[in-house]
Protein backbone atom coordinates (compact mmCIF):
# COMPACT_ATOMS: atom_id res chain seq x y z
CA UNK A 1 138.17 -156.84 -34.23
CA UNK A 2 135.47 -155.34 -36.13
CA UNK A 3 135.37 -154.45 -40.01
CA UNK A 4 135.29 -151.44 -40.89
CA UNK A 5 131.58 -150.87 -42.15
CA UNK A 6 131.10 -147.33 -43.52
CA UNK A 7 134.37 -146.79 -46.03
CA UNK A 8 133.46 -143.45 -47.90
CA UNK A 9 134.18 -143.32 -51.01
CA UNK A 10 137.83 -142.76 -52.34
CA UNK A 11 138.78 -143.96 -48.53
CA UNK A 12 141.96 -146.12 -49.15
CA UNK A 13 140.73 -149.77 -47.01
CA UNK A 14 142.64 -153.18 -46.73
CA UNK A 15 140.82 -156.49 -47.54
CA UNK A 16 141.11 -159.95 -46.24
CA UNK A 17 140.26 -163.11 -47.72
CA UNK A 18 139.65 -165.62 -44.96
CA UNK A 19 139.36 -168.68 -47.31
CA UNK A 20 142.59 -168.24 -49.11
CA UNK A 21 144.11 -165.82 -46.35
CA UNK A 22 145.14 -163.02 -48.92
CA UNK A 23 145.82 -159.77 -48.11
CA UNK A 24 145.29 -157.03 -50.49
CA UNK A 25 144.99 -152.64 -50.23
CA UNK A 26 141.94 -151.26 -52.16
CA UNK A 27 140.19 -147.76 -52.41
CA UNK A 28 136.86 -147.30 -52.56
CA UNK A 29 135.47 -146.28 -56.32
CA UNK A 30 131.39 -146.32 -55.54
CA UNK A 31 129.22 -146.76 -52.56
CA UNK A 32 125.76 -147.39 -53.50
CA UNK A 33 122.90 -147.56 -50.44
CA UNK A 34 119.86 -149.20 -51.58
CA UNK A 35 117.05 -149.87 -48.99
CA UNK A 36 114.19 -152.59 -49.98
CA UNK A 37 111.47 -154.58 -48.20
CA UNK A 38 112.70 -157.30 -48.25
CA UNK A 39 116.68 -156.62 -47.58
CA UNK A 40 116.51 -153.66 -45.84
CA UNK A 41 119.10 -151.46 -45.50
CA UNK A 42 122.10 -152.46 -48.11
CA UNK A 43 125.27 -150.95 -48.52
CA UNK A 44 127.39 -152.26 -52.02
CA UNK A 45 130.95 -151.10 -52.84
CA UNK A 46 132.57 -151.23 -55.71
CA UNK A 47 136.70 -151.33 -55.13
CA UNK A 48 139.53 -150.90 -56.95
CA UNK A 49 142.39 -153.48 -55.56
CA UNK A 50 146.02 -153.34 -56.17
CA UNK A 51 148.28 -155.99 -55.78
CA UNK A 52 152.05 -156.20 -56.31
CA UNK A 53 153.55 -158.56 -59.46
CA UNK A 54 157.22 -157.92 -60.34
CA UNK A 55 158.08 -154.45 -60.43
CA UNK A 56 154.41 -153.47 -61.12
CA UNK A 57 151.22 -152.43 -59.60
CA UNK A 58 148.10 -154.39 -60.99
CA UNK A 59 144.84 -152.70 -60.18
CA UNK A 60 141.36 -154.99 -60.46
CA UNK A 61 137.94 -153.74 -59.77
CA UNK A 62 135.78 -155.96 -57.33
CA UNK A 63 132.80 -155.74 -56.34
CA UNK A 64 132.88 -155.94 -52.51
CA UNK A 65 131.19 -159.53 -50.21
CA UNK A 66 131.68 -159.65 -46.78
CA UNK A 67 130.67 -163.36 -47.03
CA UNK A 68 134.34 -163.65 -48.53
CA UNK A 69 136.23 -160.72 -47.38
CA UNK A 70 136.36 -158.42 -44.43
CA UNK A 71 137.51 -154.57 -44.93
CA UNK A 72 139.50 -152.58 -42.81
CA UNK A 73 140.62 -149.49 -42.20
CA UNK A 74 144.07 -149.87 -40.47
CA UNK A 75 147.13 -151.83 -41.06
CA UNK A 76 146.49 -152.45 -37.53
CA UNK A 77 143.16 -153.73 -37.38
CA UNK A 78 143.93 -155.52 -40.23
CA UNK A 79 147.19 -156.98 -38.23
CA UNK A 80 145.35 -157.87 -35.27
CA UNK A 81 142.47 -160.16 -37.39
CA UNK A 82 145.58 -161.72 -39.25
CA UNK A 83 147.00 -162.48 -35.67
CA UNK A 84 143.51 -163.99 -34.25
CA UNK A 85 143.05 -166.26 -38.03
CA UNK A 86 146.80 -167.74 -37.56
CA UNK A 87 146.19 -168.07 -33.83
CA UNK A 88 143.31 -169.88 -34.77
CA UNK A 89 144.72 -171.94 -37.39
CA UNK A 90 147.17 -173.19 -35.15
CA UNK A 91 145.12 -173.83 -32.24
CA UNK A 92 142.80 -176.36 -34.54
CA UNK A 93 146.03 -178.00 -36.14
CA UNK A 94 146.77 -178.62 -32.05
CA UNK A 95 144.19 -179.94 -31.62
CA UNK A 96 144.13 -182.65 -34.31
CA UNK A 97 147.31 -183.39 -33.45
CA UNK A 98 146.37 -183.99 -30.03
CA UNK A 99 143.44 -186.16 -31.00
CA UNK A 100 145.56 -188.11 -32.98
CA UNK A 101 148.54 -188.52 -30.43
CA UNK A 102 145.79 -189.87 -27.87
CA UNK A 103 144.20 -192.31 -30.36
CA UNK A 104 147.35 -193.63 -31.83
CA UNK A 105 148.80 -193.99 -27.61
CA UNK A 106 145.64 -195.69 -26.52
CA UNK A 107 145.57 -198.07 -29.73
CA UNK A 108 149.43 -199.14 -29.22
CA UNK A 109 149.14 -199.30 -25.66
CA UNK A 110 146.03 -201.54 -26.02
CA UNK A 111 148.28 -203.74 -28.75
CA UNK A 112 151.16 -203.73 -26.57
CA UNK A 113 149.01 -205.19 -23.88
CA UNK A 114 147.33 -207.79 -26.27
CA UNK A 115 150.35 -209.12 -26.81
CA UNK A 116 152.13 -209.15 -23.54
CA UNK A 117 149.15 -210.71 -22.45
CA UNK A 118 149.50 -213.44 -25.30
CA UNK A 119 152.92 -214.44 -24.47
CA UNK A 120 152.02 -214.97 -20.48
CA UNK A 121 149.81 -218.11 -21.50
C-alpha cells in the first residue's frame, strides 16, 4: 500500500514507525515545497501528533521523514501496511526457526550416527 504523499495542510493523517512499529494520528500544521538543483522537487511537513497517556491527550510537533515513518490517510491503509509488517515479521521469525530446526536435526542426526557407528566396532 502506498503512503499517502500530498496531505494538505490541516488534513488529519496517521503515521507509522516501522523501526519501533508505533502507531500514532497527526494533522498536518505546515507544508512547505521547496524545489533546488540539486534535490529537486521537496515536499517538508511539519505535524502535530497526538498520542494517548492516562486520561489525556499529549500533542508533539514533528517534523515529518519518510526514512522513519510512512503517512497515511486511512485507518485502512494504515491497517493493511500494519497487516503486511506483522505478516512479514512473522514470516522471517519462520524462517529462522526453520533454519535452525534443520541445522540442529542434521547436527544430532550426524551425532547420533557417530555414535551408533562407535559402538558397532
Amino acid at each position: 500500500m502506498e503512503a499517502n504523499n500530498n496531505p494538505k495542510v490541516g488534513d488529519y493523517i496517521f503515521l507509522f514507525f516501522n523501526k519501533t512499529g508505533s502507531i500514532f494520528s497527526a494533522r498536518v500544521l505546515e507544508k512547505t515545497v521547496k524545489e533546488t538543483i540539486s534535490a529537486g522537487l521537496k515536499t517538508e511537513y511539519i505535524l502535530e501528533a497526538y498520542r494517548q497517556e492516562s486520561n489525556e491527550i499529549i500533542s508533539n510537533k514533528l517534523k515529518y521523514n519518510e526514512e522513519k515513518c510512512k503517512m497515511f490517510s486511512t485507518l485502512e491503509e494504515l491497517q493493511i501496511e500494519l497487516q503486511d509488517h506483522v505478516s512479514q515479521a512473522v514470516n522471517a521469525m519462520l524462517a529462522e526457526c526453520r533454519e535452525t530446526f534443520t541445522f540442529a536435526k542434521a547436527n544430532s542426526e550426524a551425532i547420533i550416527e557417530e555414535n551408533t557407528s562407535f559402538r558397532r566396532k
